[in-house]
Protein backbone atom coordinates (compact mmCIF):
# COMPACT_ATOMS: atom_id res chain seq x y z
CA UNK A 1 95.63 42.43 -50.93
CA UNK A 2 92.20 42.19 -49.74
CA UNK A 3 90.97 42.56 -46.33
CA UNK A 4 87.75 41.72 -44.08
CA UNK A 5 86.21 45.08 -43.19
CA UNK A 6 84.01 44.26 -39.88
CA UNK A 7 82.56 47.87 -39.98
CA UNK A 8 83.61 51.00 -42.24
CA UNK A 9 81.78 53.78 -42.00
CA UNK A 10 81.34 56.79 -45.31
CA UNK A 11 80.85 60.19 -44.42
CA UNK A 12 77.07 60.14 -45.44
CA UNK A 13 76.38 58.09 -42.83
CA UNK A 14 76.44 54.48 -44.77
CA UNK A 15 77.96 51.62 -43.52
CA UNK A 16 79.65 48.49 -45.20
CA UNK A 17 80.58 45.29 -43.37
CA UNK A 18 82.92 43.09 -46.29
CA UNK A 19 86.11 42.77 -48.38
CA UNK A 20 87.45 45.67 -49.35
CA UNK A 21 90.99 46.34 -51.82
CA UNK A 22 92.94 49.38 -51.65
CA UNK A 23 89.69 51.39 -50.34
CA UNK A 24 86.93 49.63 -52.39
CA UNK A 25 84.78 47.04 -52.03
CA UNK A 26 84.86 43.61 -53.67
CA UNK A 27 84.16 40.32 -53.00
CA UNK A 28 80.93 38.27 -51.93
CA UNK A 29 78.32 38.78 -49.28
CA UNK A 30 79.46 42.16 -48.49
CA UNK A 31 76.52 44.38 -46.89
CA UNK A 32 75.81 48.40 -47.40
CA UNK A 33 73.67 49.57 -45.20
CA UNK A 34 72.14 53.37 -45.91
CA UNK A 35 70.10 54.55 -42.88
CA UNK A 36 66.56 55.02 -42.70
CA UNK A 37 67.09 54.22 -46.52
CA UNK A 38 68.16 50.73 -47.96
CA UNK A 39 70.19 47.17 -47.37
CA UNK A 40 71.77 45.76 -50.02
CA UNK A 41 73.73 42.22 -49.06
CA UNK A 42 75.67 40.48 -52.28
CA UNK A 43 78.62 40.22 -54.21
CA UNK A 44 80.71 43.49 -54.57
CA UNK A 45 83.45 44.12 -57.63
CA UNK A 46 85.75 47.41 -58.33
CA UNK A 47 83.21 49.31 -55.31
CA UNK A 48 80.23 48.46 -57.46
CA UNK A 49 77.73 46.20 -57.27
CA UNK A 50 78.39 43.31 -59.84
CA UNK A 51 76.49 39.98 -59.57
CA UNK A 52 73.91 38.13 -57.22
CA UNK A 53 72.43 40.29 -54.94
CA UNK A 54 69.37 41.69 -52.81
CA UNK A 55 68.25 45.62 -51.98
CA UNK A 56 66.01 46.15 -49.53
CA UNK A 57 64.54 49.53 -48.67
CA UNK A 58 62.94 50.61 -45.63
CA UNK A 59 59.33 50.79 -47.07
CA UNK A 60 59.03 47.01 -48.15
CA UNK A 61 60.15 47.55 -51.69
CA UNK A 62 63.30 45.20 -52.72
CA UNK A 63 64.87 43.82 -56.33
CA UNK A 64 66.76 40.45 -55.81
CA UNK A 65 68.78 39.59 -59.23
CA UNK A 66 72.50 40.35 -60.99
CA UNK A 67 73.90 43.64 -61.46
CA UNK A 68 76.52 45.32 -63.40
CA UNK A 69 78.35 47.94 -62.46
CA UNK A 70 75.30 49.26 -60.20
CA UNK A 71 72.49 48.75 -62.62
CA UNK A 72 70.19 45.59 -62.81
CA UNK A 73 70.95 43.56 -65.63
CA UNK A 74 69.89 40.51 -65.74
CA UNK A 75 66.62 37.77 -64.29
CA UNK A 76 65.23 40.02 -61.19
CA UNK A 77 62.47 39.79 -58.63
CA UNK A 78 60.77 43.28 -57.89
CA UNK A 79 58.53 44.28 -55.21
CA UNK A 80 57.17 47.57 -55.17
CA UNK A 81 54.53 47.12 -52.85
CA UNK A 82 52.09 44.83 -51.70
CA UNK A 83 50.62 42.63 -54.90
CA UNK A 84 52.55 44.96 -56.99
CA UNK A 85 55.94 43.20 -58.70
CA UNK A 86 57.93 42.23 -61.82
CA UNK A 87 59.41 38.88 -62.26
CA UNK A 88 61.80 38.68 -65.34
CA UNK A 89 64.56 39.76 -67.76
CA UNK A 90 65.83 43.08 -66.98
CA UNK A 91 68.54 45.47 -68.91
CA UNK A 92 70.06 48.41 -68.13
CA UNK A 93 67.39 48.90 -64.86
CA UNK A 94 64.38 48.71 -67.25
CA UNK A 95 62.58 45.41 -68.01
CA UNK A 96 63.72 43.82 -71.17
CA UNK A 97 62.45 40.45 -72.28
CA UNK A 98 60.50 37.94 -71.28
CA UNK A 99 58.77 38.93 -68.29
CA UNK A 100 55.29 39.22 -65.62
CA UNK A 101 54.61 42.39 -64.29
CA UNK A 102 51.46 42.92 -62.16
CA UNK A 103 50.19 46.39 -60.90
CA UNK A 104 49.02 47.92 -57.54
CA UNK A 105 45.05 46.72 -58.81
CA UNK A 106 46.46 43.20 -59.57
CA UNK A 107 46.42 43.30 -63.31
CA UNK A 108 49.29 41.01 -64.58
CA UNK A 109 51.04 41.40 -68.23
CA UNK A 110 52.67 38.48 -69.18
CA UNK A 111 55.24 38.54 -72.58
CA UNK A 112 57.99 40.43 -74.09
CA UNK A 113 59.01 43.68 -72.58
CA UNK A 114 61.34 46.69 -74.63
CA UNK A 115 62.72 49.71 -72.11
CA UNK A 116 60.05 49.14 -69.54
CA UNK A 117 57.15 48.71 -72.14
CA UNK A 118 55.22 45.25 -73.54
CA UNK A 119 56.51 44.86 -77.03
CA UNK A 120 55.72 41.71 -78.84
CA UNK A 121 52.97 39.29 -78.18
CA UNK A 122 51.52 39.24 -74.53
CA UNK A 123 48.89 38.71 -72.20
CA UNK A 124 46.94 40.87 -69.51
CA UNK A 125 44.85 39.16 -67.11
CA UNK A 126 42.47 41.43 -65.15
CA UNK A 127 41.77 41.30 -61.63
CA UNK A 128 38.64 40.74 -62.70
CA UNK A 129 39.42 37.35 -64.33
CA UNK A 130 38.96 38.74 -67.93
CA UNK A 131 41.68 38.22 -70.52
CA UNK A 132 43.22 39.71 -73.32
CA UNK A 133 45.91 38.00 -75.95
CA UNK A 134 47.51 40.38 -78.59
CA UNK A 135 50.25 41.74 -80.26
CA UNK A 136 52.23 44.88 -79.16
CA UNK A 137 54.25 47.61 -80.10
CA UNK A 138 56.15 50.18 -77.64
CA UNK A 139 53.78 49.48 -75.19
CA UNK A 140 50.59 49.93 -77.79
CA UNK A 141 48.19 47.24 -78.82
CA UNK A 142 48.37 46.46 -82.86
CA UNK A 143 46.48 43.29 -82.60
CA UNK A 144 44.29 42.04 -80.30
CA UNK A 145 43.98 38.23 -80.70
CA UNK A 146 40.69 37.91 -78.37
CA UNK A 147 38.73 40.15 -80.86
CA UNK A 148 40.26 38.57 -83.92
CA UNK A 149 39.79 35.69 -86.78
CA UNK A 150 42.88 35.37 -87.35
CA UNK A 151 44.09 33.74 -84.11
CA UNK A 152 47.41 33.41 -83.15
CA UNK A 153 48.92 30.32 -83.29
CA UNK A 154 52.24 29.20 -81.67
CA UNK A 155 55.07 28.47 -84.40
CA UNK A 156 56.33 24.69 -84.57
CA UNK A 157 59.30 24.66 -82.72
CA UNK A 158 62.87 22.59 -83.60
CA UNK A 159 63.54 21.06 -80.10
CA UNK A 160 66.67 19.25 -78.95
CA UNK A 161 67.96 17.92 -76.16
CA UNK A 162 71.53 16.61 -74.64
CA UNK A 163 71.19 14.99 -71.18
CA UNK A 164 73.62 14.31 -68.95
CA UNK A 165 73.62 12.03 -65.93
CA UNK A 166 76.85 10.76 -64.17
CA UNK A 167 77.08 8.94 -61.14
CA UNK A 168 79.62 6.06 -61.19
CA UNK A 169 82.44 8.75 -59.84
CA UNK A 170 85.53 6.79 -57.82
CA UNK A 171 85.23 6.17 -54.19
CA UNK A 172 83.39 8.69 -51.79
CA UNK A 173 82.00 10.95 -55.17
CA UNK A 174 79.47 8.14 -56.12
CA UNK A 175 75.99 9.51 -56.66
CA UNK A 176 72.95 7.42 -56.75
CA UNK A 177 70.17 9.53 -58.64
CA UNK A 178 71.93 11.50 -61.73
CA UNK A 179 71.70 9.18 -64.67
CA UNK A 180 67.79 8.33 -63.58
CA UNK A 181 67.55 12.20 -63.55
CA UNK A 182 69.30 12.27 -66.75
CA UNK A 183 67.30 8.98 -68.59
CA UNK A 184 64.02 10.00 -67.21
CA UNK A 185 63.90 13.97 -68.41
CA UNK A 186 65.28 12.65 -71.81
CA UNK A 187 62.44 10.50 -72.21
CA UNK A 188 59.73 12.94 -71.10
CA UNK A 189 61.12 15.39 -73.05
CA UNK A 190 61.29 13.33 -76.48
CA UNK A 191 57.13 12.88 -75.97
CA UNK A 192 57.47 16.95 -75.93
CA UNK A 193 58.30 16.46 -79.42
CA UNK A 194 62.03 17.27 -78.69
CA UNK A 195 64.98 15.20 -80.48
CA UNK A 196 66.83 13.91 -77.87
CA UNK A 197 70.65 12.16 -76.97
CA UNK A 198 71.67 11.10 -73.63
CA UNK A 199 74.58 10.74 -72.15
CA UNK A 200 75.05 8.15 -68.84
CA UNK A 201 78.49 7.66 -67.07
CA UNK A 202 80.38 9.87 -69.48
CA UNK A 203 84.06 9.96 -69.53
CA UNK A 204 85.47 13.44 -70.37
CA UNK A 205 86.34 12.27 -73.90
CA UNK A 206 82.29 11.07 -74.16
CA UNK A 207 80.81 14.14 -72.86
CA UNK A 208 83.04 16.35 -75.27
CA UNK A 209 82.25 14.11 -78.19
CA UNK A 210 78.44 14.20 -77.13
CA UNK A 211 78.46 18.32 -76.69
CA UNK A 212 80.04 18.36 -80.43
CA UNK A 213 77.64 16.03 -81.76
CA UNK A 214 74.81 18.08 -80.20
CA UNK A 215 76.42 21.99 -81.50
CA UNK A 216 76.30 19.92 -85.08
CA UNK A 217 72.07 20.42 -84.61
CA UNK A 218 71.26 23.42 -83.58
CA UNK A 219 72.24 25.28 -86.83
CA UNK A 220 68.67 23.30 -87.94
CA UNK A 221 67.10 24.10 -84.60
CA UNK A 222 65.05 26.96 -82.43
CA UNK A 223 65.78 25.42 -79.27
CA UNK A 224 68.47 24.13 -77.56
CA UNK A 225 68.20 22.24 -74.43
CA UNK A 226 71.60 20.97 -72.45
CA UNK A 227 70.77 19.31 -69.05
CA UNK A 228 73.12 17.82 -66.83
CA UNK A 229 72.82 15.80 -63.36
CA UNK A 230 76.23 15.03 -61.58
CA UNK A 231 79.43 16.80 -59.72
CA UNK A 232 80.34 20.27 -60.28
CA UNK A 233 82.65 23.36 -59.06
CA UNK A 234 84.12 26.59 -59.56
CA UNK A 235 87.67 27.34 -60.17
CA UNK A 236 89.24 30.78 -60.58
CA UNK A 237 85.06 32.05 -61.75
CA UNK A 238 84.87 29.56 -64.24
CA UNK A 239 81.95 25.92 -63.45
CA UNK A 240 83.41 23.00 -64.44
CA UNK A 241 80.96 19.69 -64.99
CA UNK A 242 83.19 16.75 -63.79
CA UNK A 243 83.78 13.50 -66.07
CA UNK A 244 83.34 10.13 -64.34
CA UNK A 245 87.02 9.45 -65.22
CA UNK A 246 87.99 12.72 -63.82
CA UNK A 247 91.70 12.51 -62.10
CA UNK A 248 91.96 16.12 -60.30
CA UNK A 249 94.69 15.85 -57.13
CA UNK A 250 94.91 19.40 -57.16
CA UNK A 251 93.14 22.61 -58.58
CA UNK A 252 95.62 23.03 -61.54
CA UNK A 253 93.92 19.97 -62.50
CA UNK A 254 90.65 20.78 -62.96
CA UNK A 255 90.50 22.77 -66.32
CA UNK A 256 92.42 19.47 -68.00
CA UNK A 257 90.24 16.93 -66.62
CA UNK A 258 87.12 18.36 -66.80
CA UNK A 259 84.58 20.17 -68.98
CA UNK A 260 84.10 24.23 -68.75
CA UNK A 261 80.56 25.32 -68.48
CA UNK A 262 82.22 29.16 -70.21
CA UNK A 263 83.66 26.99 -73.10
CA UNK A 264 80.05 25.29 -73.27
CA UNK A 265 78.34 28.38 -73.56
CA UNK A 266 80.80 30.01 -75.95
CA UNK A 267 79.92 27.22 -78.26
CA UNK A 268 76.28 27.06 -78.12
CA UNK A 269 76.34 30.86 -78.88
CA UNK A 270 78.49 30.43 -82.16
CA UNK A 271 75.55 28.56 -83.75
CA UNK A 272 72.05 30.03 -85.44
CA UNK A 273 69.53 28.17 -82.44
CA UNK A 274 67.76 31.01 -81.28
CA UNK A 275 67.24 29.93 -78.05
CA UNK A 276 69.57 27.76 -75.93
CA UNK A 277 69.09 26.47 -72.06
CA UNK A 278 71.43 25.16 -70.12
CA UNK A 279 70.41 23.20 -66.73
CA UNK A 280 72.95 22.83 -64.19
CA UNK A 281 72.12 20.56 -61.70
CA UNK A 282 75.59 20.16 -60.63
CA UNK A 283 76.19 21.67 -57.18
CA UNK A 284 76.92 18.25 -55.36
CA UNK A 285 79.26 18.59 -52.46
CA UNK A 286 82.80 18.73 -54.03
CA UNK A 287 84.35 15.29 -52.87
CA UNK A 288 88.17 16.15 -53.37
CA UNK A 289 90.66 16.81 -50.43
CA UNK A 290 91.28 20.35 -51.26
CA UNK A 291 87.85 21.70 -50.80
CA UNK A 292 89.39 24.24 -48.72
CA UNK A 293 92.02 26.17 -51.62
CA UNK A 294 90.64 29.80 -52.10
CA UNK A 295 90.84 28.83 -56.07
CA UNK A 296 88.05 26.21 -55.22
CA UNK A 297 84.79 27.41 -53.74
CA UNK A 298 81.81 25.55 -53.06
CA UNK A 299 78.72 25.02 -55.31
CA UNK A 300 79.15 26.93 -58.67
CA UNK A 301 79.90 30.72 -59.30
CA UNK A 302 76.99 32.91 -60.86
CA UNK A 303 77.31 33.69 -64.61
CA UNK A 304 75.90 37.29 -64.92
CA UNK A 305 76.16 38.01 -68.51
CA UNK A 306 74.42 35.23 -70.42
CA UNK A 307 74.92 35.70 -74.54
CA UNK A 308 71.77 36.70 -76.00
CA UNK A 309 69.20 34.00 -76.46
CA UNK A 310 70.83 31.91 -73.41
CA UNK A 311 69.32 31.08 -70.17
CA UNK A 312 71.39 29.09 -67.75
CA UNK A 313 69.67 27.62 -64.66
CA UNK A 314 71.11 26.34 -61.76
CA UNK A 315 69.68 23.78 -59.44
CA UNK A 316 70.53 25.95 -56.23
CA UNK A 317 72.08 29.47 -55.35
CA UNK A 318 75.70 30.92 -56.85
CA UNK A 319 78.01 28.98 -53.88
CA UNK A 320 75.13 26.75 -52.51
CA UNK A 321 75.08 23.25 -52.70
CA UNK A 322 72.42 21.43 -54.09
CA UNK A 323 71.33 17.61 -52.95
CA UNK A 324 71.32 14.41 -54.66
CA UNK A 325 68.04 13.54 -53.18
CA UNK A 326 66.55 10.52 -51.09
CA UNK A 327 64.18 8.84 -53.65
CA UNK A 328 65.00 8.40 -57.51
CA UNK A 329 65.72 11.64 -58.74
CA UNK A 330 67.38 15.10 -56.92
CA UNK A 331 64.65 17.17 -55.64
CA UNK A 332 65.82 19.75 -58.91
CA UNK A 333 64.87 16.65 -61.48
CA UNK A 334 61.88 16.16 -59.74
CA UNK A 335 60.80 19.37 -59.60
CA UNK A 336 61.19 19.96 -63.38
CA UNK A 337 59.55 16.69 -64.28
CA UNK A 338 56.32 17.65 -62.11
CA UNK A 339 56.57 21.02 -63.50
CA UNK A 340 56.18 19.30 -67.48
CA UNK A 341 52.89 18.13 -66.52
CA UNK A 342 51.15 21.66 -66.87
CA UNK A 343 50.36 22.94 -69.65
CA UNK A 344 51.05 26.65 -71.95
CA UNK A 345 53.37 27.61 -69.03
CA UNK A 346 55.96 30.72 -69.98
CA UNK A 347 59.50 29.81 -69.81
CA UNK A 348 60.08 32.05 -67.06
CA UNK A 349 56.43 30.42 -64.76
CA UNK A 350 58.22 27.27 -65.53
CA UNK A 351 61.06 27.73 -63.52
CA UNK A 352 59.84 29.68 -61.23
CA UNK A 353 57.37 26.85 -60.34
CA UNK A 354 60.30 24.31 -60.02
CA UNK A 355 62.63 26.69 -58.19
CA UNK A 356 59.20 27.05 -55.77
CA UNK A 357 58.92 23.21 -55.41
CA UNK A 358 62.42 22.67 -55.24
CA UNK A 359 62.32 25.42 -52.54
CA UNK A 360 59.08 23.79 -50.90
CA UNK A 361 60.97 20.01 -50.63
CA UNK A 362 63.92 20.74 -48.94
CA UNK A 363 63.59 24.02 -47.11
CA UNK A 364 67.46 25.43 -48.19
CA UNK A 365 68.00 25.29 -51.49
CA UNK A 366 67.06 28.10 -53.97
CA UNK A 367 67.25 27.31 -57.76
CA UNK A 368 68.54 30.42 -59.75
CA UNK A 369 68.66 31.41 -63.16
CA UNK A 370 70.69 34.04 -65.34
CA UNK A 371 69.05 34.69 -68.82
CA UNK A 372 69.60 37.64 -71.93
CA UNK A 373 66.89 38.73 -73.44
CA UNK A 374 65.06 36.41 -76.44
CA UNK A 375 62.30 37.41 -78.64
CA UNK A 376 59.27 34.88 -78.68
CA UNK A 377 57.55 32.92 -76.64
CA UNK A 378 58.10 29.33 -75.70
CA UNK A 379 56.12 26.29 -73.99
CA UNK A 380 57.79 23.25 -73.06
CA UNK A 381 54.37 21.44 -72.66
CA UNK A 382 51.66 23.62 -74.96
């Protein structure tokens, strides 16, 4: 049985403030404090850290992201000092993936990292405005695009899209701005060149029909992208997106009535796309009466070990709740469609400039991401 710890002190001197079971610490939001040394606040499992959280140290540096079993695995933000960071895909503590890392002199590289070193086709931009494209190889050049003929050229992607938007829930879970969130990002996406379905007011029976329909593409395509705009929650560390015809008077409910974001993702992975995003902008306040069972929490639980070529993004933090928004679309939908309008953006600038707007607009609500490692580049607007 787990119990709140207000203060338990280790014989080096550290201190940890959280749940702790049978003498270890688990559970979410728990703080270890080592003085004159480090912070780290986030969510604990078997006395390690295992999912969202953020270590500070006492000289400024600090890595916000997902961990596993103590090590950073996952999409992290690292500050080693002032102008000096990485912002990206990380495995095993090293950068691995797609990722921007800019020194102490402000020279950013932009691309596809391999244990710590650029390894594929990147981009340096010097600090004195000067720019280099290439190709490289543990961390060497092998082809340097700006000095070459034979330009690179970006591939011709297969792009498709399932969107999602459902508002006309029963009662007190009505929402106003999903399916214009859903129609609108469909349609802007489909002048991106992407082969789109969409999905308003979907009944469980219509979304699963739609998600099989989609899986039946992406054998014949490179990218894969699932959005969805409506109600969402956790149960027992799985996300659920709720149907509009969802019938849930209790939390046994939930896995029968609606669709499992884990069951989602397991499918996606069985197919050949090499790339496949999944947007969740699904953290509405939960509108059943039993908001307050420990099975249930609020928003939607982290997911820390994407499969590989899988980003999933989620319109606000891991337990956060995200709004519905005051004009025509939620602040994450407009966000993204603002975002579409700039051109030869990486994947990860792209979200990181809607999770910054998003941010900007409402003042509380973070958008977060959990991604594997992919090989490639892509644009959603070249």
């Amino acid at each position: 049985m787990s119990e709140y710890v207000n203060l338990y002190t280790y014989s080096d001197g550290s201190m940890y403030t959280g749940y702790m079971e049978n003498g270890k610490r688990i559970g979410d939001d728990g703080i270890l404090i080592v003085p004159n040394k480090s912070v780290f606040r986030g969510r604990w499992s078997n006395d390690k850290k295992n999912g969202l959280g953020f270590l500070k140290f006492e000289d400024g540096q600090y890595f916000s992201g997902t961990w596993v079993d103590d090590v950073m695995t996952g999409f992290f933000t690292c500050k080693y000092g002032p102008g000096h960071y990485y912002q990206g895909l990380m495995k095993n503590g090293k950068r691995e993936g797609m990722g921007e890392y800019c020194n102490a002199s402000g020279t950013k590289y932009s691309g596809y990292w391999h244990n710590n070193k650029l390894h594929g086709k990147a981009t340096i931009i010097y600090s004195n405005g000067s720019i280099v494209n290439g190709l490289w190889e543990n961390g060497e050049m092998t082809q340097n695009f700006s000095e070459s003929n034979n330009e690179y050229t970006s591939p011709v992607f297969r792009k498709v899209l399932l969107s999602i938007g459902n508002c006309a829930y029963k009662k007190e879970a009505k929402l106003k701005n999903c399916t214009y969130d859903a129609k609108e990002i469909s349609e802007r996406l489909s002048k991106l060149g992407f082969d789109s379905m969409c999905l308003l007011d979907g009944t469980l029976q219509q979304v699963e029909k739609a998600i099989d329909d989609f899986s039946g593409k992406l054998n014949n395509s490179d990218v894969a992208v699932i959005y969805y705009s409506g109600h969402g929650m956790e149960y027992r560390g799985d996300n659920f997106l709720i149907p509009i015809d969802a019938r849930i008077k209790s939390p046994v409910d939930i896995p029968y009535q609606c669709y499992s974001v884990q069951h989602l993702i397991e499918k996606l992975s069985e197919t050949d796309c090499k790339l496949k995003i999944i947007i969740l902008d699904a953290c509405r306040t939960n509108p059943f009466n039993f908001h307050k069972s420990i099975l249930v929490r609020g928003g939607l639980c982290p997911i820390i070990n994407a499969p590989e070529g899988t980003i999933i993004v989620f319109a606000t933090s891991p337990g956060s709740v995200a709004s519905d928004g005051c004009g025509c679309h939620s602040p994450y939908a407009t966000a993204f469609l603002q975002t579409l309008n700039i051109k030869s953006l990486g994947l990860f600038d792209f979200f990181n400039e809607v999770a910054n707007n998003v941010t900007e607009r409402t003042g509380n609500q973070f958008p977060w991401l959990s991604a594997s490692p992919f090989r490639g580049q892509f644009f959603f607007n070249e």
